[in-house]
Each structure stands twice: as structure tokens, then as C-alpha cells.
Protein backbone atom coordinates (compact mmCIF):
# COMPACT_ATOMS: atom_id res chain seq x y z
CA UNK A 1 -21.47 54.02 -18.18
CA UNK A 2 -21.02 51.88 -21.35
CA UNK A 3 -19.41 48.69 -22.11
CA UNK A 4 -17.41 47.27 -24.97
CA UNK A 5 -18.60 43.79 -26.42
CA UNK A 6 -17.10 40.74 -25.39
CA UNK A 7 -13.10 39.75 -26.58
CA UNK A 8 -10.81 37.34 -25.70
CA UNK A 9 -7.67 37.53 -23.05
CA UNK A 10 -5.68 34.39 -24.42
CA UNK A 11 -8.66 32.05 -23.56
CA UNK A 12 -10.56 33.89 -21.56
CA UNK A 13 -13.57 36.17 -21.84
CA UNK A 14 -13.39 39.97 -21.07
CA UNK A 15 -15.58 43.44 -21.01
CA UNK A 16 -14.57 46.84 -20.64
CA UNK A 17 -16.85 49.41 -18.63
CA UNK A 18 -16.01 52.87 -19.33
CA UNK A 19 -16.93 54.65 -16.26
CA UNK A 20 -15.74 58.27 -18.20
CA UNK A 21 -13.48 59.72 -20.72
CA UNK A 22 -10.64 59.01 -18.69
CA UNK A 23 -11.28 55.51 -16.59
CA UNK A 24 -12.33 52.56 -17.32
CA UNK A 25 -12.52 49.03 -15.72
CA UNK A 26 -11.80 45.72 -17.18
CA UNK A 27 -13.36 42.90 -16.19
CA UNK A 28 -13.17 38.75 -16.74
CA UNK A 29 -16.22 36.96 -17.44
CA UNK A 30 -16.67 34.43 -15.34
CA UNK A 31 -18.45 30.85 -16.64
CA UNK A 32 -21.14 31.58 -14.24
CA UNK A 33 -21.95 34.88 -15.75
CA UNK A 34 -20.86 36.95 -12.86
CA UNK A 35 -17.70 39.11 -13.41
CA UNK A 36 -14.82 39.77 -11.29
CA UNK A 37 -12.08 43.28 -12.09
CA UNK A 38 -9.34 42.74 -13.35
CA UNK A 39 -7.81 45.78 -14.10
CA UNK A 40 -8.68 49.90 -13.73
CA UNK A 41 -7.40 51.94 -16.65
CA UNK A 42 -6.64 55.38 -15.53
CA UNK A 43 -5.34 58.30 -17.28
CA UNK A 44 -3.80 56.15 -19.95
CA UNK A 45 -2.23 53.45 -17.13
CA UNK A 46 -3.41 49.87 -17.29
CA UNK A 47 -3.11 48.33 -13.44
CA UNK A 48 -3.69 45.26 -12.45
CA UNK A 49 -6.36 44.50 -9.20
CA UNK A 50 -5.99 42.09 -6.06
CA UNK A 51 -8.56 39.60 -7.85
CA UNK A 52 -6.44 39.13 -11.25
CA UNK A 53 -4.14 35.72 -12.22
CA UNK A 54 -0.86 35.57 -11.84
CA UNK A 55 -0.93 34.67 -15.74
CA UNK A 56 -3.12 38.27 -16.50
CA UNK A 57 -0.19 39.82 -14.53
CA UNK A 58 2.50 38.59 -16.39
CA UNK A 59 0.77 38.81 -20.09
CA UNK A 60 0.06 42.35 -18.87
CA UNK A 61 3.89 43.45 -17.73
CA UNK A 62 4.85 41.75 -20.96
CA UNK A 63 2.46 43.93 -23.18
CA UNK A 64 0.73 41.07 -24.31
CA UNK A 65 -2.86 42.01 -23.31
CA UNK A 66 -2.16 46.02 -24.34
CA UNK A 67 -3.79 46.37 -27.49
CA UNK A 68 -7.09 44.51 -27.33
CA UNK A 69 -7.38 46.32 -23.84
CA UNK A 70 -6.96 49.54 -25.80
CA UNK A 71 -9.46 48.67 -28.26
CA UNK A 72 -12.02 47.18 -26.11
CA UNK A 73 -11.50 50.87 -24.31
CA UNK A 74 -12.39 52.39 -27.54
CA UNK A 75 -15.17 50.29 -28.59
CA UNK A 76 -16.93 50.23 -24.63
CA UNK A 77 -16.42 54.65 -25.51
CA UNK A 78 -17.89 54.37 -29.25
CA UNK A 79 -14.98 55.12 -30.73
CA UNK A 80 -13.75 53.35 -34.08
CA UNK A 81 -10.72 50.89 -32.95
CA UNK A 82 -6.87 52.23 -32.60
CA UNK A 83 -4.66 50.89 -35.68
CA UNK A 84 -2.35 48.60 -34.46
CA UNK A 85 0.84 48.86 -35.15
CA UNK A 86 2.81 46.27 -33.38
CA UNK A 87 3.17 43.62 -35.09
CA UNK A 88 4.42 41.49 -32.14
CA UNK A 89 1.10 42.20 -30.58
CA UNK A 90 -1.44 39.07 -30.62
CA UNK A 91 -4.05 39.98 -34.05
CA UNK A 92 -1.46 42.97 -35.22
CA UNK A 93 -0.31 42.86 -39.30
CA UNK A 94 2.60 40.19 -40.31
CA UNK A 95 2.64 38.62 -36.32
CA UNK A 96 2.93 35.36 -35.05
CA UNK A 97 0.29 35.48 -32.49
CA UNK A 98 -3.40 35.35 -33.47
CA UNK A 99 -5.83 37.53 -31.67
CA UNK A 100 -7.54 34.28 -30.58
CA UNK A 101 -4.49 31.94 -29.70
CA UNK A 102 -6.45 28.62 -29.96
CA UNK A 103 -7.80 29.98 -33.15
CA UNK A 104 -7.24 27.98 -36.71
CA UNK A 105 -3.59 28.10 -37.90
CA UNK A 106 -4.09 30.05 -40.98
CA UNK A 107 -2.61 29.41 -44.31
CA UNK A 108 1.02 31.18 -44.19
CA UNK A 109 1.05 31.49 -40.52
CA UNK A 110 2.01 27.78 -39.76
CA UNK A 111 4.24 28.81 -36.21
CA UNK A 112 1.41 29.57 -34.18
CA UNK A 113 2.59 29.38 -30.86
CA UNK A 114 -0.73 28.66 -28.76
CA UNK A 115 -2.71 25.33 -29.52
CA UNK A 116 -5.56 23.76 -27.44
CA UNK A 117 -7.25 19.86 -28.73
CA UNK A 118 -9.80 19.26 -28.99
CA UNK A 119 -11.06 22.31 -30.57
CA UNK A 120 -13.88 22.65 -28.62
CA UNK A 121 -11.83 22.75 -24.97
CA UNK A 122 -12.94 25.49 -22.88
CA UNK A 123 -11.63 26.66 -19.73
CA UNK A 124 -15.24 25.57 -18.05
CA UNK A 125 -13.79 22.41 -17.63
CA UNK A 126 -10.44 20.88 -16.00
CA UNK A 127 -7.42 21.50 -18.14
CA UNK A 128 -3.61 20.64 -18.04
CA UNK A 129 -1.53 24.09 -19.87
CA UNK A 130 1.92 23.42 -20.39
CA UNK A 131 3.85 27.02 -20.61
CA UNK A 132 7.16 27.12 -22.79
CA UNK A 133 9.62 29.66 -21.41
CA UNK A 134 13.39 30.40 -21.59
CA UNK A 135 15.50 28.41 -19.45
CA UNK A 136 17.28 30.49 -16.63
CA UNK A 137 20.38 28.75 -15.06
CA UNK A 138 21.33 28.74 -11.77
CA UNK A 139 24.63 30.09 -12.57
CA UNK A 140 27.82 29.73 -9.66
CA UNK A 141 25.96 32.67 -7.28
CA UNK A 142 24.21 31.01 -3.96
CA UNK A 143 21.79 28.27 -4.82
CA UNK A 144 19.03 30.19 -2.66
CA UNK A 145 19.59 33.47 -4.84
CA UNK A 146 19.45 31.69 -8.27
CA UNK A 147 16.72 29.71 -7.34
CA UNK A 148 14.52 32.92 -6.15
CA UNK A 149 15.50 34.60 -9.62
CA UNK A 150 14.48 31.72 -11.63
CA UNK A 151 11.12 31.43 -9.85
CA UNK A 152 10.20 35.33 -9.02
CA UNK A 153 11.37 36.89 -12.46
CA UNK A 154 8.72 37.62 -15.29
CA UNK A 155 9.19 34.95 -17.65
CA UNK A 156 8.50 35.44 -21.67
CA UNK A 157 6.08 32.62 -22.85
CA UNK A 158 7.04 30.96 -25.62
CA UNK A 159 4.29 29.27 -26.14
CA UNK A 160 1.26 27.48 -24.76
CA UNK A 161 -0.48 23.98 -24.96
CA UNK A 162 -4.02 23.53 -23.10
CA UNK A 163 -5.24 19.53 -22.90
CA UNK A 164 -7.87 17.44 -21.39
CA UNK A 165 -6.52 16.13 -17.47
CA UNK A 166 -5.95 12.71 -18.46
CA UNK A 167 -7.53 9.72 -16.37
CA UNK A 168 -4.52 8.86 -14.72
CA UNK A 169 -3.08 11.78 -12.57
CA UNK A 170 -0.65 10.61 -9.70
CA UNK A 171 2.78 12.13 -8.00
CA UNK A 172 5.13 10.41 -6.92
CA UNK A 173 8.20 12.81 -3.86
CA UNK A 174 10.77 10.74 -3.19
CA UNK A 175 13.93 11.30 -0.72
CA UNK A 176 16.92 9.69 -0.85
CA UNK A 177 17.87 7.59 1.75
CA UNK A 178 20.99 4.43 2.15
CA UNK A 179 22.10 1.93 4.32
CA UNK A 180 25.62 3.33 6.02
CA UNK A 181 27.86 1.38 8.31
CA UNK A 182 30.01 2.31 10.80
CA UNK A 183 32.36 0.07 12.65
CA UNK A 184 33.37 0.57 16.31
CA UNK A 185 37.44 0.55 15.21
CA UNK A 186 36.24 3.37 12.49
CA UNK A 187 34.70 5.24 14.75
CA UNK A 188 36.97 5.42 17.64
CA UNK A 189 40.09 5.79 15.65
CA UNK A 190 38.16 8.78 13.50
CA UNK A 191 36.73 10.46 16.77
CA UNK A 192 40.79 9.80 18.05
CA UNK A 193 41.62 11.87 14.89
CA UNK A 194 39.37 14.38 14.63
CA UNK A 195 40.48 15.44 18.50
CA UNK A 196 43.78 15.47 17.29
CA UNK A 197 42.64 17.68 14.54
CA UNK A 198 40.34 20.00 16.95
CA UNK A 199 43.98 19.78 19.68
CA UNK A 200 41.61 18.21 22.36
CA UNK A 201 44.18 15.90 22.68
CA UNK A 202 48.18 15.71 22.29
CA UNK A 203 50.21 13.29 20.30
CA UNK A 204 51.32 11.46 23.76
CA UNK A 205 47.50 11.04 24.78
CA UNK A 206 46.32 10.30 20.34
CA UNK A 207 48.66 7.23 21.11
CA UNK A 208 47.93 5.79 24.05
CA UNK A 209 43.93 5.83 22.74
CA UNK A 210 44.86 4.71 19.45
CA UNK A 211 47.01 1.90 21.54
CA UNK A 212 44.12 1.25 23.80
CA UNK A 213 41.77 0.76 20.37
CA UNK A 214 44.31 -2.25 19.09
CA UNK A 215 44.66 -3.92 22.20
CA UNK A 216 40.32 -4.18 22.44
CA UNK A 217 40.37 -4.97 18.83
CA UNK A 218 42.95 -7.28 19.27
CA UNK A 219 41.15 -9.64 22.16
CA UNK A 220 39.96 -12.25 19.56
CA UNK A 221 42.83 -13.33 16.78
CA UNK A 222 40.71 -15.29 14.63
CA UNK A 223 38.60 -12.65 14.38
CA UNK A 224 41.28 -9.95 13.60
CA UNK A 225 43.27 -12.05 10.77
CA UNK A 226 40.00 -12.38 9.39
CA UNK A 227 39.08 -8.59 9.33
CA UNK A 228 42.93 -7.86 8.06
CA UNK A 229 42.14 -10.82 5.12
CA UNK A 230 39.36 -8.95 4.36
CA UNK A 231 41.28 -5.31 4.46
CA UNK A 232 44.52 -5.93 3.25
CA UNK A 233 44.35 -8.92 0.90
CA UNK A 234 40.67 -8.37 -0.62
CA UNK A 235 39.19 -11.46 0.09
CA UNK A 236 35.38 -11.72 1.01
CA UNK A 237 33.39 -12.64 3.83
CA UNK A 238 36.04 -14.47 5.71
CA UNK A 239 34.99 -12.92 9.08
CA UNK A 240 31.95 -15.07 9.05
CA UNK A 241 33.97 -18.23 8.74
CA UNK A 242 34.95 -17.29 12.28
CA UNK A 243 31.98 -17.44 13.53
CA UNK A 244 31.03 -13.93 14.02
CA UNK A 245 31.78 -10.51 12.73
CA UNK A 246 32.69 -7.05 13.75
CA UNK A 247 29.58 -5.14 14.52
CA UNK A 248 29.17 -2.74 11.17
CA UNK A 249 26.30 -0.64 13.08
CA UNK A 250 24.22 -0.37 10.18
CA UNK A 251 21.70 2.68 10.11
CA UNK A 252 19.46 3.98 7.24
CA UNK A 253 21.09 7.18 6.61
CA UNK A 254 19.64 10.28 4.66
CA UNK A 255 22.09 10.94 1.64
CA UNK A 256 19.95 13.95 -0.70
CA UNK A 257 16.85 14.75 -2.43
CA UNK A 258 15.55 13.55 -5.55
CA UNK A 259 14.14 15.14 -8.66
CA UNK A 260 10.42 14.09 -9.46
CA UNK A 261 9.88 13.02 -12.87
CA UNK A 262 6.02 13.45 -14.40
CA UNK A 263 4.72 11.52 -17.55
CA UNK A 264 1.96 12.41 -19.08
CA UNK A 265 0.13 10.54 -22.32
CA UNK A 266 -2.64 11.93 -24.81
CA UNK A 267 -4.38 10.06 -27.67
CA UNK A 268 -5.20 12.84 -29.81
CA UNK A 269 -7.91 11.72 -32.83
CA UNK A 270 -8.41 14.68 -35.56
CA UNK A 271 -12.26 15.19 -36.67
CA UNK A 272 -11.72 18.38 -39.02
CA UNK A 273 -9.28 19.75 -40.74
CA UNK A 274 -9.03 22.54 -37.40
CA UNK A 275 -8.22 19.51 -35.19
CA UNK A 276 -5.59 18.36 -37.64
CA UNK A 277 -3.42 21.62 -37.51
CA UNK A 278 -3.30 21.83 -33.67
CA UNK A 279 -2.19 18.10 -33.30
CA UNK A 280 0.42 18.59 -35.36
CA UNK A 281 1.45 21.99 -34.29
CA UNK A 282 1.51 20.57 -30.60
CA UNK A 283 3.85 18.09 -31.99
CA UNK A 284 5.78 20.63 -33.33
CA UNK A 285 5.70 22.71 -29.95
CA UNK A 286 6.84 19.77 -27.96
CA UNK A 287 9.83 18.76 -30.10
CA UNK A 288 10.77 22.65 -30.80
CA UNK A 289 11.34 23.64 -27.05
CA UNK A 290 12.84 21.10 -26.07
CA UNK A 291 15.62 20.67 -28.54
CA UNK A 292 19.09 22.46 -27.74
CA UNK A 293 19.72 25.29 -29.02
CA UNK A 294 23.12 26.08 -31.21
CA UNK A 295 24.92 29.54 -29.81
CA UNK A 296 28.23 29.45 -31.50
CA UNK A 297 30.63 27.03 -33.12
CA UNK A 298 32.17 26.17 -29.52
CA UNK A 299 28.68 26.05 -27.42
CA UNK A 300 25.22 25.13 -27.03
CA UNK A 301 22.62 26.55 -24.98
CA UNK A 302 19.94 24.88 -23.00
CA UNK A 303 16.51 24.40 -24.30
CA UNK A 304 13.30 25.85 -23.24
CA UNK A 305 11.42 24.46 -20.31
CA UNK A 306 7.85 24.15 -19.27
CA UNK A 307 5.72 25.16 -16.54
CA UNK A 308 2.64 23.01 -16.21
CA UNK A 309 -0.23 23.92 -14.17
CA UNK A 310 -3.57 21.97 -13.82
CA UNK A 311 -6.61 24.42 -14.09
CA UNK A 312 -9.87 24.27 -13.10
CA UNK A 313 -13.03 25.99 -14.28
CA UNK A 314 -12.34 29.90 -15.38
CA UNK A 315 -8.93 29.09 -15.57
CA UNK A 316 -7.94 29.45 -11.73
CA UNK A 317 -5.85 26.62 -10.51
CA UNK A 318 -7.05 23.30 -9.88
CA UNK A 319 -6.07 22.91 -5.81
CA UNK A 320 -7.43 19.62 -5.52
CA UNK A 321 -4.72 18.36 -7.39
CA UNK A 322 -0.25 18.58 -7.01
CA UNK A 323 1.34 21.44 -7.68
CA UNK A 324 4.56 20.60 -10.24
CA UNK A 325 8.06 23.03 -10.33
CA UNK A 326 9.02 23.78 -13.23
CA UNK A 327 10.14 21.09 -15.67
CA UNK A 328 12.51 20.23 -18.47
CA UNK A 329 11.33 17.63 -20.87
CA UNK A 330 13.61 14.62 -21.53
CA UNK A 331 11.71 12.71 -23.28
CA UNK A 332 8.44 12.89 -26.12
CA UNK A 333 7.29 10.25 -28.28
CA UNK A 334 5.03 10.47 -30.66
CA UNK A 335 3.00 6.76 -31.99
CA UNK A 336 1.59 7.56 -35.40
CA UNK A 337 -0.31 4.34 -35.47
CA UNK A 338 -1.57 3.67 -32.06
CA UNK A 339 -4.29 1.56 -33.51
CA UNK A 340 -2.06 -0.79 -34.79
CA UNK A 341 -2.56 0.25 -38.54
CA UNK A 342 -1.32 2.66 -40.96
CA UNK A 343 -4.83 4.79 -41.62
CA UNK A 344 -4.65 8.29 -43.02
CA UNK A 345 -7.47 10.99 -44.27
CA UNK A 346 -7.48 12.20 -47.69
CA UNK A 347 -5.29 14.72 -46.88
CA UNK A 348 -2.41 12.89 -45.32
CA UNK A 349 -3.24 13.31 -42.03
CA UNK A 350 -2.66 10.62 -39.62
CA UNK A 351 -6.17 9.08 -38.25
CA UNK A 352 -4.77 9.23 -34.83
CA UNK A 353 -1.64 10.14 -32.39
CA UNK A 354 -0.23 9.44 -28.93
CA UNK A 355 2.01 11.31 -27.46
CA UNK A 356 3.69 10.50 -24.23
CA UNK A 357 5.76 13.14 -22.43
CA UNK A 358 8.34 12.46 -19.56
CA UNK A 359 9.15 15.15 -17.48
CA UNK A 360 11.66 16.15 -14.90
CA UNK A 361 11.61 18.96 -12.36
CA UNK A 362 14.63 21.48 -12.18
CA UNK A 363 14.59 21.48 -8.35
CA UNK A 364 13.94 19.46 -5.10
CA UNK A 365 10.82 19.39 -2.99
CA UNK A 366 11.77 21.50 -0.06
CA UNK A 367 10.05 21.32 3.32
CA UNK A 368 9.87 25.40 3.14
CA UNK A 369 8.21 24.74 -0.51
CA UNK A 370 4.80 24.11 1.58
CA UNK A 371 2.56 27.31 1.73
CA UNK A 372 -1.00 27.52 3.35
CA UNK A 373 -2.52 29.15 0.07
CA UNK A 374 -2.24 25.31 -1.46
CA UNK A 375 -4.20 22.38 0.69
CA UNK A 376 -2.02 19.71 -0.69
CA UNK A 377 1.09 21.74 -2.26
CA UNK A 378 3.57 20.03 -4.35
């Protein structure tokens, strides 16, 4: 068996073992040294194992990872690399993608779509990645269905944005709950009605309740011109001149869920002329994806949205911390000056930035949301 020499998988480290002319494993480096498979290549096939991401998965269905798998096949064999040809591939001739994505943005290649700051972040520390992808809607089918398509379809990845975990991580679920009131005259004469409705009852018997309701109600007169002031004319709180009031039966009610919004802020400080291209790329990434998109004369469509994960070391996710659905961004601003002062480098570039983004999740917590492979969950 021989091996190829290390390579990058977005920004992770890989080596291919070719076991013979015809298989060959591919494995992920791990920050410990050890290695864990990823993927079997047999006869020409590239599959997946148990132990990959979710993210290797769905760069791998999506071609991403193809080529520099092929080549590292090649290279672990001894043979001279395969001429790319795609030029959507990540490192291919005229692309968009480099073959390191948190590499420099070259000259002439300014739409880069995968920035990390600072330049020396590494996935053997705790990260927040923020994932641009095409927005699906929910369109007028069930909401169960649409949601399941939305959250079980391969997405494309527009783009990608890895950052330090800032010092202040918190979540916030909120359900929304309201005072409701419900009088004793409302609720007899609607329960009178709604037997009507159901025929429980006759006309001859929805009388004699409904007569049986006024003549109760009825029992105190002060009380009752008061409640018909109130009622008929519009005039306030002229029950309580009476001396009492009719019993409203006030309960906190449940009335809906309620979407949680996530805001996240970043002082970013350039120190080379590297630094300075990612900040101001992942300015550009922010305010790109989230800006609407024109589709004809008539219509718009939605813009991109963003799934953010928190990662700990080697990538995997960080379960220690909230899991967040995925998110549209409503808000981003950018401070040029957070020090108070205009201050620039030679070449223009600001001396520092904060960015502040507000987020807002497309769905509802749901109590079926809560899996046992997550020890807090959402």
C-alpha cells in the first residue's frame, strides 16, 4: 500500500491509501494525528463511510470534492495528476473556487466565495461557519411536506464564512402566550349556539336557555346598564362605578410560536494585506446573499439564507452549545470606525471593522425538533 501526500477537503486535511490498482481509501486527518475513513473508492465509485460529515456528504453528491480525490488517487498510485477540466471544480482553470478556499483572493479572482479571519483560524479550535444557500419556499403544499423538503434536500453552497465563537454566545426560545377573557354571558350564550349549531338542541329549547341566561344576567340592574354602557354606547369602565364587575375569567392562554432571532458581532482588525481581502470579501458575502434578487420586470425573488453551525475541534459540531435552524439575515451593519477615528493603512484599507449580524430563523422550535443525538438541541 502507498499513500498520496497530504491536501485539503475545504478546510480540512486528507490522505489517500491506495490499497491496489483498483481501490483506494480516503481518509481525514484528524488534529490528533490519528485518522478516521471517509470514503472507499472502488472501481471508479467514490462512497461515502458511516464515520464521514454530513458537510463531506453533501460537497461529495455535489462533485465538489471529485477532482482533488481523483488526484490524490493518482498521486497515493505514482501517477502524474489528471488534467482538470472543470472549471467549476475548486483549483480547475478560469473558476471561482480556489483549491484552498480560505486561501489569498488572488489578483483577478476578487469573488471568492469561501473566507475565514483571521488568517491563521484552524479548525483545531472552536469556530462559528455561516453556509450561504438558495432559499427554498414553503410553497401552498402541507407545511409538514415543505418543511421536510427544505431541510432533507441537498443544498448548493453558495458560499462559506468560518469566525472565531465570540465571547458572548446565548439563545433565547420563546412561546407565545396572552391574557384571554371569557365572560360567563359569552360563554353560555356561545355554548347555547354552538348546540344549536351541532342540533343538540331545538329552537324551542335555544330559547328558553338563552331566556334563562337574561333573566340570571339580569338579577342586578345597576350592574347590567353598566355592562350595556359599556357594549352599546362605548364608554369605559363604568361597571366599576357600580361597585363590582362581571367576572371576565381571565386565563393566560397559548396563542403560537415565535421565531428566534440570533445576533452575532465581530471586530475584525487586518494585520497583512491577506487579512485585508477576507474582511472585506466577508463584507461582501454578507451584503451579497442577503440582498433580493431581481427575476423579471413584475417579480423579485427571495435572497439566499444561511445555515450556521458552531464547530468544534476537526470540524465536528460543537454539542455543548444550541443548535440554530436555518436563518435569513435581516439585518448587517458594518462600523468602519469602531475606534472612534477615521485611521486607514497605506493602502486604503480601513484599520478596523465591526460587523454585527441579526438573524432570524425560518421556522418554529417544535417539541418533535428534540433528538437524542444532541444533549441540549436547539
Amino acid at each position: 500500500m502507498a499513500e498520496s501526500q497530504q491536501y485539503l477537503l475545504g478546510n480540512e486535511k486528507y490522505v489517500t491509501v491506495s490499497i491496489d490498482e483498483n481501490n483506494s481509501e480516503i481518509y481525514r486527518v484528524n488534529s490528533d494525528g490519528t485518522r478516521t475513513i471517509f470514503a472507499d473508492f472502488n472501481d471508479g465509485v467514490i462512497t461515502p463511510s458511516g464515520f464521514s460529515t454530513e458537510d463531506f456528504q453533501r460537497n461529495l453528491a455535489q462533485g465538489t470534492f471529485t477532482n482533488t480525490i481523483n488526484e490524490s488517487i493518482d498521486n497515493a498510485r505514482g501517477l502524474p495528476p489528471t488534467q482538470v477540466t472543470d472549471p467549476n471544480q475548486p483549483g480547475a482553470p478560469g473558476g471561482s473556487t480556489p483549491a484552498n478556499p480560505n486561501q489569498e483572493v488572488a489578483e483577478g479572482n476578487p469573488e471568492s466565495t469561501d473566507f475565514k479571519y483571521p488568517e491563521d483560524l484552524s479548525l483545531d479550535q472552536d469556530v462559528i461557519q455561516f453556509k450561504a444557500v438558495k432559499y427554498i419556499p414553503s410553497g401552498l403544499g402541507e407545511q409538514n411536506t415543505s418543511t421536510a423538503t427544505r431541510e432533507n434536500q441537498n443544498r448548493t453552497i453558495e458560499g462559506t464564512v468560518t469566525l472565531p465563537i465570540q465571547a458572548q454566545i446565548s439563545d433565547s426560545n420563546i412561546v407565545g402566550w396572552g391574557e384571554g377573557a371569557l365572560d360567563e354571558i359569552t360563554r353560555k350564550a356561545l355554548n347555547t349556539a354552538t348546540n344549536l349549531a351541532k342540533g343538540t338542541i331545538n329552537d324551542e329549547t335555544f330559547a328558553a336557555n338563552l331566556q334563562s341566561t337574561i333573566k340570571q344576567f339580569t338579577s342586578n340592574q345597576d350592574q347590567t346598564l353598566a355592562l350595556l354602557a359599556e357594549k352599546v354606547i362605548g364608554l369605559q369602565n363604568i361597571q366599576g362605578r357600580t361597585g363590582g364587575i362581571l367576572n371576565p375569567n381571565v386565563e393566560l392562554l397559548f396563542n403560537g410560536p415565535q421565531l428566534r432571532p440570533f445576533t452575532f458581532s465581530f471586530r475584525m482588525i487586518p494585520r497583512t494585506k491577506k487579512e485585508s481581502e477576507q474582511i472585506k470579501g466577508i463584507i461582501k458575502f454578507f451584503k451579497k446573499n442577503m440582498s433580493v434578487k431581481r427575476d423579471t420586470g413584475l417579480f423579485l425573488k427571495a435572497p439566499n439564507t444561511f445555515l450556521i453551525k458552531y464547530l468544534g475541534q476537526g470540524g465536528e459540531e460543537q454539542k455543548s452549545i444550541n443548535k440554530i435552524k436555518e436563518c435569513a439575515l435581516i439585518g448587517f451593519d458594518v462600523n468602519y470606525t469602531p475606534q472612534g477615528s477615521y485611521m486607514t493603512y497605506e493602502d486604503g484599507t480601513m484599520a478596523s471593522y465591526n460587523i454585527t449580524l441579526s438573524f432570524k430563523e425560518l421556522v418554529p422550535i417544535y417539541y418533535e425538533d428534540y433528538k437524542p443525538d444532541h444533549p441540549i438541541g436547539f
